[in-house]
Protein backbone atom coordinates (compact mmCIF):
# COMPACT_ATOMS: atom_id res chain seq x y z
CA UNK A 1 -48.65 31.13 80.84
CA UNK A 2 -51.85 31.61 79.46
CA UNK A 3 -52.79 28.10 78.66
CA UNK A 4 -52.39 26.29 82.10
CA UNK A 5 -55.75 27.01 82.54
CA UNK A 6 -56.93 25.08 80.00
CA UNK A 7 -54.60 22.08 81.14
CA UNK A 8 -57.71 19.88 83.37
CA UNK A 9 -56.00 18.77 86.52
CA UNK A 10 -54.36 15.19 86.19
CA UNK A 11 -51.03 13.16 88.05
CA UNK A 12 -49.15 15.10 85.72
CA UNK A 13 -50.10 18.31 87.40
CA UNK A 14 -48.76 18.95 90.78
CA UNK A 15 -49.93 21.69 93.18
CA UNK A 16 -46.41 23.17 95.09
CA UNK A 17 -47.06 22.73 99.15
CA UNK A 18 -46.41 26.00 100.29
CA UNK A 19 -47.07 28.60 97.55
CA UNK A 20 -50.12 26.54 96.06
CA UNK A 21 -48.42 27.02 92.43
CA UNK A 22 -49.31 24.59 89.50
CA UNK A 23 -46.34 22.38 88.00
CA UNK A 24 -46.47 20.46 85.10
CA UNK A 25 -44.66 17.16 85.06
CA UNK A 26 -43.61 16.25 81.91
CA UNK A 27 -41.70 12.88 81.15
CA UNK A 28 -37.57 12.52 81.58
CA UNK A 29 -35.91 13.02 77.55
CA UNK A 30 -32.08 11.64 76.87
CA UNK A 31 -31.80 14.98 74.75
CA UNK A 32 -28.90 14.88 72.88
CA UNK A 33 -27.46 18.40 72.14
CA UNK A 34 -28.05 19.49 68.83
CA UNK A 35 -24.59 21.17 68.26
CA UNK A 36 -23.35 17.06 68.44
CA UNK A 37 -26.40 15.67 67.49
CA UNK A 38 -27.10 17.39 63.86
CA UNK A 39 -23.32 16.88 62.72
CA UNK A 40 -24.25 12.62 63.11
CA UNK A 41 -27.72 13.00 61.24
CA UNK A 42 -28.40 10.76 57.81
CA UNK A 43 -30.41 11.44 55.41
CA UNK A 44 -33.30 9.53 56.57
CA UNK A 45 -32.62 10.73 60.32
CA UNK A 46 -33.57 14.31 59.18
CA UNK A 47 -36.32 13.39 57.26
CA UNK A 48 -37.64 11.53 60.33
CA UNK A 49 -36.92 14.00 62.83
CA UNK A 50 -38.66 16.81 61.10
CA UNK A 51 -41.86 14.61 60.38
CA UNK A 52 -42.05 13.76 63.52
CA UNK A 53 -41.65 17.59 64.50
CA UNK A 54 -44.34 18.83 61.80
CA UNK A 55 -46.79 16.12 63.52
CA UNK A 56 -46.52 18.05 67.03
CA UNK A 57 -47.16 21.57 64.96
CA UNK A 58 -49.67 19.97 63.07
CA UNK A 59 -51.22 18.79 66.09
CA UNK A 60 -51.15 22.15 67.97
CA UNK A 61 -51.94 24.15 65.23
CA UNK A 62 -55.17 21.75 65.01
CA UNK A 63 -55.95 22.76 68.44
CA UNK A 64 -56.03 26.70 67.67
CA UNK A 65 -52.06 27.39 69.55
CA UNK A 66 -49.23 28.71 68.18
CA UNK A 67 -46.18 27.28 69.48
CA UNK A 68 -44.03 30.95 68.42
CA UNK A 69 -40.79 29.78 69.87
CA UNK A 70 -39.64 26.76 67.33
CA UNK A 71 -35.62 25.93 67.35
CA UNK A 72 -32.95 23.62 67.87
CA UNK A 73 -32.68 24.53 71.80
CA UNK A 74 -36.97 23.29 72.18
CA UNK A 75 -36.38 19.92 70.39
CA UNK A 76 -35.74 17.60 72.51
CA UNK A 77 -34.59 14.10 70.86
CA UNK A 78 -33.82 10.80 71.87
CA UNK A 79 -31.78 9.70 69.06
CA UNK A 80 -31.20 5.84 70.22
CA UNK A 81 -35.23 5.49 71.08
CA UNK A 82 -36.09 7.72 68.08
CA UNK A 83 -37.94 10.09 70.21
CA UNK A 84 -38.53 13.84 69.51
CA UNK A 85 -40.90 16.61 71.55
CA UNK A 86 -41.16 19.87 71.09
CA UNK A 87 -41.18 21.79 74.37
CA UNK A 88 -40.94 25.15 75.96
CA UNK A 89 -44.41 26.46 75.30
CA UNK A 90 -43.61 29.95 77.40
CA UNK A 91 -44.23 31.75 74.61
CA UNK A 92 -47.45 29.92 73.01
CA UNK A 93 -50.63 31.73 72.36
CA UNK A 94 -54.01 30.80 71.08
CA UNK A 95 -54.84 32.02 67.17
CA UNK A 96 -57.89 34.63 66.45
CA UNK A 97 -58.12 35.13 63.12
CA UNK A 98 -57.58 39.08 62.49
CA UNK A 99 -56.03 39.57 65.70
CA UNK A 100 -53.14 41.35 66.95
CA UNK A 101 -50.19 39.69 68.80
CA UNK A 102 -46.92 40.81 69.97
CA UNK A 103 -43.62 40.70 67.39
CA UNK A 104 -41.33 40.25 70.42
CA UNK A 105 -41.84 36.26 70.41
CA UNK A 106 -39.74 33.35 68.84
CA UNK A 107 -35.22 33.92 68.75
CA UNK A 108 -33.54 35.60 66.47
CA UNK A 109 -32.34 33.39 64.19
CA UNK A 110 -35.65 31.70 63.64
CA UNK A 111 -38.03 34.66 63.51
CA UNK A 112 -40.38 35.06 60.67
CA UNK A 113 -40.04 37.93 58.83
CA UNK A 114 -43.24 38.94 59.43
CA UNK A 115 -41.99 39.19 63.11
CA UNK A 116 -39.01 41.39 61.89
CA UNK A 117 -40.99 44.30 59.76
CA UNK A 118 -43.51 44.38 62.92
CA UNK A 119 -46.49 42.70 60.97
CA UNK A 120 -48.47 42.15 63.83
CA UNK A 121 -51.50 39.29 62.14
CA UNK A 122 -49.48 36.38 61.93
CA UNK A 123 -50.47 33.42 62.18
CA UNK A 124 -49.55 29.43 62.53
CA UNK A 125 -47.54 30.09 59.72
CA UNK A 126 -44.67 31.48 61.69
CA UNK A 127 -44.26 28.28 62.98
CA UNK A 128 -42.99 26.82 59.15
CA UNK A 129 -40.86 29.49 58.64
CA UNK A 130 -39.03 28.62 62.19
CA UNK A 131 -39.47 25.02 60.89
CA UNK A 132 -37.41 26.13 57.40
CA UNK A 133 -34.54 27.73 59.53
CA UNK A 134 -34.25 24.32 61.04
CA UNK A 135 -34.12 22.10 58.22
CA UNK A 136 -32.02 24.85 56.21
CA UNK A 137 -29.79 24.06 58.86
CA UNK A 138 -29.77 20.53 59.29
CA UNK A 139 -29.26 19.72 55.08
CA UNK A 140 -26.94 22.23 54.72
CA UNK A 141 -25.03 21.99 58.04
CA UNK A 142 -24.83 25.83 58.60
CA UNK A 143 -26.03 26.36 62.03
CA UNK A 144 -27.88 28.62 62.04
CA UNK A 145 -28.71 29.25 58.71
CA UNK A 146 -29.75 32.86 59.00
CA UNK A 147 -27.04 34.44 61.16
CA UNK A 148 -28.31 37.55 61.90
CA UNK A 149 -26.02 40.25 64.71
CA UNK A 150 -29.53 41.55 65.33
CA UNK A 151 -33.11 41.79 64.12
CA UNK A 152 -32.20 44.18 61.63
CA UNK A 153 -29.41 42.25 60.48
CA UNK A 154 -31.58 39.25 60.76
CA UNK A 155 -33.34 40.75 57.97
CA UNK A 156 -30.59 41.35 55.72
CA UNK A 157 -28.92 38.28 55.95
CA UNK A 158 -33.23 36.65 54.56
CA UNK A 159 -32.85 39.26 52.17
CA UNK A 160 -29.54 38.19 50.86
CA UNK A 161 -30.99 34.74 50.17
CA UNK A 162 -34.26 35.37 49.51
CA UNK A 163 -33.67 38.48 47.44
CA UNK A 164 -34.86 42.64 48.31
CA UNK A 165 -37.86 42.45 44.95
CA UNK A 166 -39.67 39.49 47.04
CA UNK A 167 -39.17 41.48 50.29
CA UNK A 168 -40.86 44.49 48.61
CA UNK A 169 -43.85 42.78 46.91
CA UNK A 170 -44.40 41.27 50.15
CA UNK A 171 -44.86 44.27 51.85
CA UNK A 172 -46.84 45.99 49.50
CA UNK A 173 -49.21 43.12 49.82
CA UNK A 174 -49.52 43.62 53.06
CA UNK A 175 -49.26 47.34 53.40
CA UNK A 176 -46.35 47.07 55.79
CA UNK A 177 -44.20 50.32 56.10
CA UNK A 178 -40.28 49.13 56.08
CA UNK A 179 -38.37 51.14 59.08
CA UNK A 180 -36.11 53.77 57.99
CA UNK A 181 -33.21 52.19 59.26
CA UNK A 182 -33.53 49.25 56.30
CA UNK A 183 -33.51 51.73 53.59
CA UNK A 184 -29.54 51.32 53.53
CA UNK A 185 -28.96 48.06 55.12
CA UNK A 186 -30.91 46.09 52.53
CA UNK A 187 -29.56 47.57 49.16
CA UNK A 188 -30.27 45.98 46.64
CA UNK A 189 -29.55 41.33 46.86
CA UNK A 190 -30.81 39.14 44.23
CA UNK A 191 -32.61 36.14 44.87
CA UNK A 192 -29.90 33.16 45.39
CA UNK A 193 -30.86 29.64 44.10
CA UNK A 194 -30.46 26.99 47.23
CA UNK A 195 -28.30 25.05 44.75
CA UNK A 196 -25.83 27.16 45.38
CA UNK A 197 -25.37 26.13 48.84
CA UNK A 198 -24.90 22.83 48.20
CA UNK A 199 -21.12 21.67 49.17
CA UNK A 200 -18.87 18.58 49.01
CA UNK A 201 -19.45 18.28 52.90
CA UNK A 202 -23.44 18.55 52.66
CA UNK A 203 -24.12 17.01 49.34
CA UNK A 204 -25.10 13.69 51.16
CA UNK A 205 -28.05 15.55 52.93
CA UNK A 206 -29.75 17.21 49.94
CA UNK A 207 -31.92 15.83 47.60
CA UNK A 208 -34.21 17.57 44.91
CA UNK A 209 -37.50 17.13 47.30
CA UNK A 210 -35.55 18.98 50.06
CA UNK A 211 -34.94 22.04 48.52
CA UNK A 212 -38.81 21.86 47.43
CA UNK A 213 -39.82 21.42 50.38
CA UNK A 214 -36.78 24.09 51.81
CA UNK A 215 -38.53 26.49 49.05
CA UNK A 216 -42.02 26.21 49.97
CA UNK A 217 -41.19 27.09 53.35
CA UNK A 218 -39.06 29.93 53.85
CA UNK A 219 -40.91 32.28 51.55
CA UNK A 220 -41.68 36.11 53.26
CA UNK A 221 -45.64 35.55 52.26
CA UNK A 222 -46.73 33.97 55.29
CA UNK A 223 -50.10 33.02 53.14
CA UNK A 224 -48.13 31.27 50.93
CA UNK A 225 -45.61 28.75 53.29
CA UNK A 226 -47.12 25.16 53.54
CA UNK A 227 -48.90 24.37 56.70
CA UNK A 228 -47.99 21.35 58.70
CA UNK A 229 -50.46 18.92 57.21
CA UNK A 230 -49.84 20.14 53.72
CA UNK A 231 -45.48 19.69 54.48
CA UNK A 232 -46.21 16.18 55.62
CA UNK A 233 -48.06 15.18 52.69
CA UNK A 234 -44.97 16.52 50.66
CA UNK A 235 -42.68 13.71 48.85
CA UNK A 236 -39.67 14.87 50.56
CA UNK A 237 -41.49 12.77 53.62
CA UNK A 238 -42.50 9.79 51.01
CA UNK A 239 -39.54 7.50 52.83
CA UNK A 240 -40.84 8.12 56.15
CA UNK A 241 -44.60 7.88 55.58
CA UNK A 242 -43.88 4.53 53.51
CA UNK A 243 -42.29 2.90 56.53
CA UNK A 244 -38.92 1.94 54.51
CA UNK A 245 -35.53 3.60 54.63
CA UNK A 246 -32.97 4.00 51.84
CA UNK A 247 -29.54 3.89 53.76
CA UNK A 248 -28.55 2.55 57.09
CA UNK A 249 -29.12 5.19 59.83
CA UNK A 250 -26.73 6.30 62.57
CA UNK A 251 -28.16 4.29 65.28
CA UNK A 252 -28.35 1.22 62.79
CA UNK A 253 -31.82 1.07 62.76
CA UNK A 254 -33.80 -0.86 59.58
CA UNK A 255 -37.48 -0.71 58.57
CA UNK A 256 -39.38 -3.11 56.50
CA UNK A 257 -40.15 -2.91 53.28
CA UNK A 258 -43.31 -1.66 52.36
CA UNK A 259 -45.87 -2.89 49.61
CA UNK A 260 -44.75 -3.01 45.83
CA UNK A 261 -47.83 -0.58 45.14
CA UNK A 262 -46.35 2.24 47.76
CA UNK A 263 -42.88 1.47 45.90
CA UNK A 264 -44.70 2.53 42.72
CA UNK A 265 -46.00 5.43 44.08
CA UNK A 266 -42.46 6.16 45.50
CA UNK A 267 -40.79 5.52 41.80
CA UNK A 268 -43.57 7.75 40.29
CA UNK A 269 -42.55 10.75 42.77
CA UNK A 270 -38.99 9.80 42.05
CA UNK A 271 -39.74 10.57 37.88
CA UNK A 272 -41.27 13.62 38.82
CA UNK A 273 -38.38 14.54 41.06
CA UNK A 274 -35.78 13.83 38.25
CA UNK A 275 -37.86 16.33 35.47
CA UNK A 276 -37.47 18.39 38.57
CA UNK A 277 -33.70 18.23 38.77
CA UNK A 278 -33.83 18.25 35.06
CA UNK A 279 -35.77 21.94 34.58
CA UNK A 280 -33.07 23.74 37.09
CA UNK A 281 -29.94 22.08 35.72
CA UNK A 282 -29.06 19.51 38.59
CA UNK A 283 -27.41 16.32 38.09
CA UNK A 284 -26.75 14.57 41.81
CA UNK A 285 -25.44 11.12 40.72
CA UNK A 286 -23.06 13.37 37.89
CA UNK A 287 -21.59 16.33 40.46
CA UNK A 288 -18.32 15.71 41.60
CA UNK A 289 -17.33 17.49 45.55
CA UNK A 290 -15.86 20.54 44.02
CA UNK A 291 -17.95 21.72 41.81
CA UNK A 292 -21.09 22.63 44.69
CA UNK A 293 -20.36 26.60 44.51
CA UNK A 294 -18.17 28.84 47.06
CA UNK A 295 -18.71 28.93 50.81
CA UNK A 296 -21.60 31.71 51.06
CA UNK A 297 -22.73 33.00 53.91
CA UNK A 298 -26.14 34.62 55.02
């Protein structure tokens, strides 16, 4: 791994006896498997998890490394001690702007599509888009959310959601030449709105900021996805920065209140949130369980 020598020698680094190899020594998690785990998660509990995921990106990215291998399987969380870390960093590389890396990095499911159309000057950015996948996921309990057979399916199944006309401006921006074998995979898919995979069995998990923040992070323009500092500042995170929680969590944990002026900052978000809801037809407390949309796939 390329960064062990940048790790300075500590107790947490052991030398191996015999074959004088380095070992890291990281601390014991109760992981909980995500397969269980995500089926259990509130509202808040998502929200929580993924801040505290975005502050270990945020916090990497900071130092120059991209992580490159972000999903379900490298979260590790302690669900009764409300403990997350992201782990597995096999695959993590320092950034030079301009530079070249390898496409053959991150799993399949949560690879940016720069990764899939062999754009080789990524970035931290792929990181968000893996981070997407996962909340995608997690709100709309389709695991995974992209379901690709293989990286060309992968493809098609972003392109069915994201639409084929954003594909194509995004790699004329870039210059990227498409591989012949797309031409007639991809046809022709129209953008689909994430309202429309909103169901009677996920309903609880979405809210208007989640599909903002959902949308500002799965878009093909890696230039234009949030970074990590800029998702955590987002209101979808406003419960979780404020130190108060709305409903009563799965392991019955309760925050305190906060300050009446963060609660007016809170209610001011929540008035922008409901012209939000209001300009793409929504209505939350109004939609009854059958009226979500069909069961589509991607």
């Amino acid at each position: 791994m390329s960064l062990i020598p940048y790790i300075r020698l500590h107790a947490d680094v052991q030398v191996e006896c015999q074959s004088r190899t380095p070992a890291l020594v990281f601390e014991c998690i109760n992981n909980t498997d995500f397969k269980e785990l995500y089926q259990k998660l509130t509202d808040y509990d998502i929200r929580y998890y993924m801040y505290e995921l975005l502050k270990a990106l945020d916090y990497c990215h900071s130092m120059g490394i991209m992580h490159r291998d972000v999903k379900p399987h490298n979260v590790m969380i302690d669900h009764q001690m409300r403990k997350l870390r992201l782990i597995d960093w096999g695959l993590a590389e320092f950034y030079h702007p301009a530079q070249e890396y390898n496409v053959r990095v991150a799993s399949r499911y949560f690879k940016g599509p720069e990764l899939l159309v062999d754009y080789q000057m990524y970035d931290y950015s792929l990181d968000m888009w893996s981070l997407g996948c996962m909340l995608a996921s997690m709100i709309f309990l389709k695991e995974p959310f992209f379901h690709g057979q293989d990286n060309y399916d992968q493809l098609v199944r972003i392109a069915k959601v994201l639409g084929t006309d954003e594909l194509f401006g995004y790699l004329h921006k870039y210059h990227i030449e498409l591989d012949t074998r797309f031409k007639d995979l991809l046809g022709q898919q129209t953008r689909k709105r994430w309202e429309q995979f909103i169901q009677s069995e996920n309903q609880h998990l979405v809210s208007p900021e989640a599909l903002d923040m959902l949308d500002k992070l799965l878009r093909y323009d890696h230039q234009q996805r949030l970074t990590a500092a800029e998702a955590m500042q987002h209101p979808y995170f406003y419960p979780v920065r404020a130190g108060r929680i709305f409903v009563t969590s799965t392991c019955d944990l309760f925050v305190a209140e906060t300050s009446a002026s963060t609660s007016t900052a809170i209610l001011e978000q929540d008035v922008n949130f409901a012209a939000y809801t209001n300009t793409h037809g929504l209505n939350f407390s109004q939609q009854s369980p059958g009226e979500w949309g069909g069961n589509l796939r991607c």
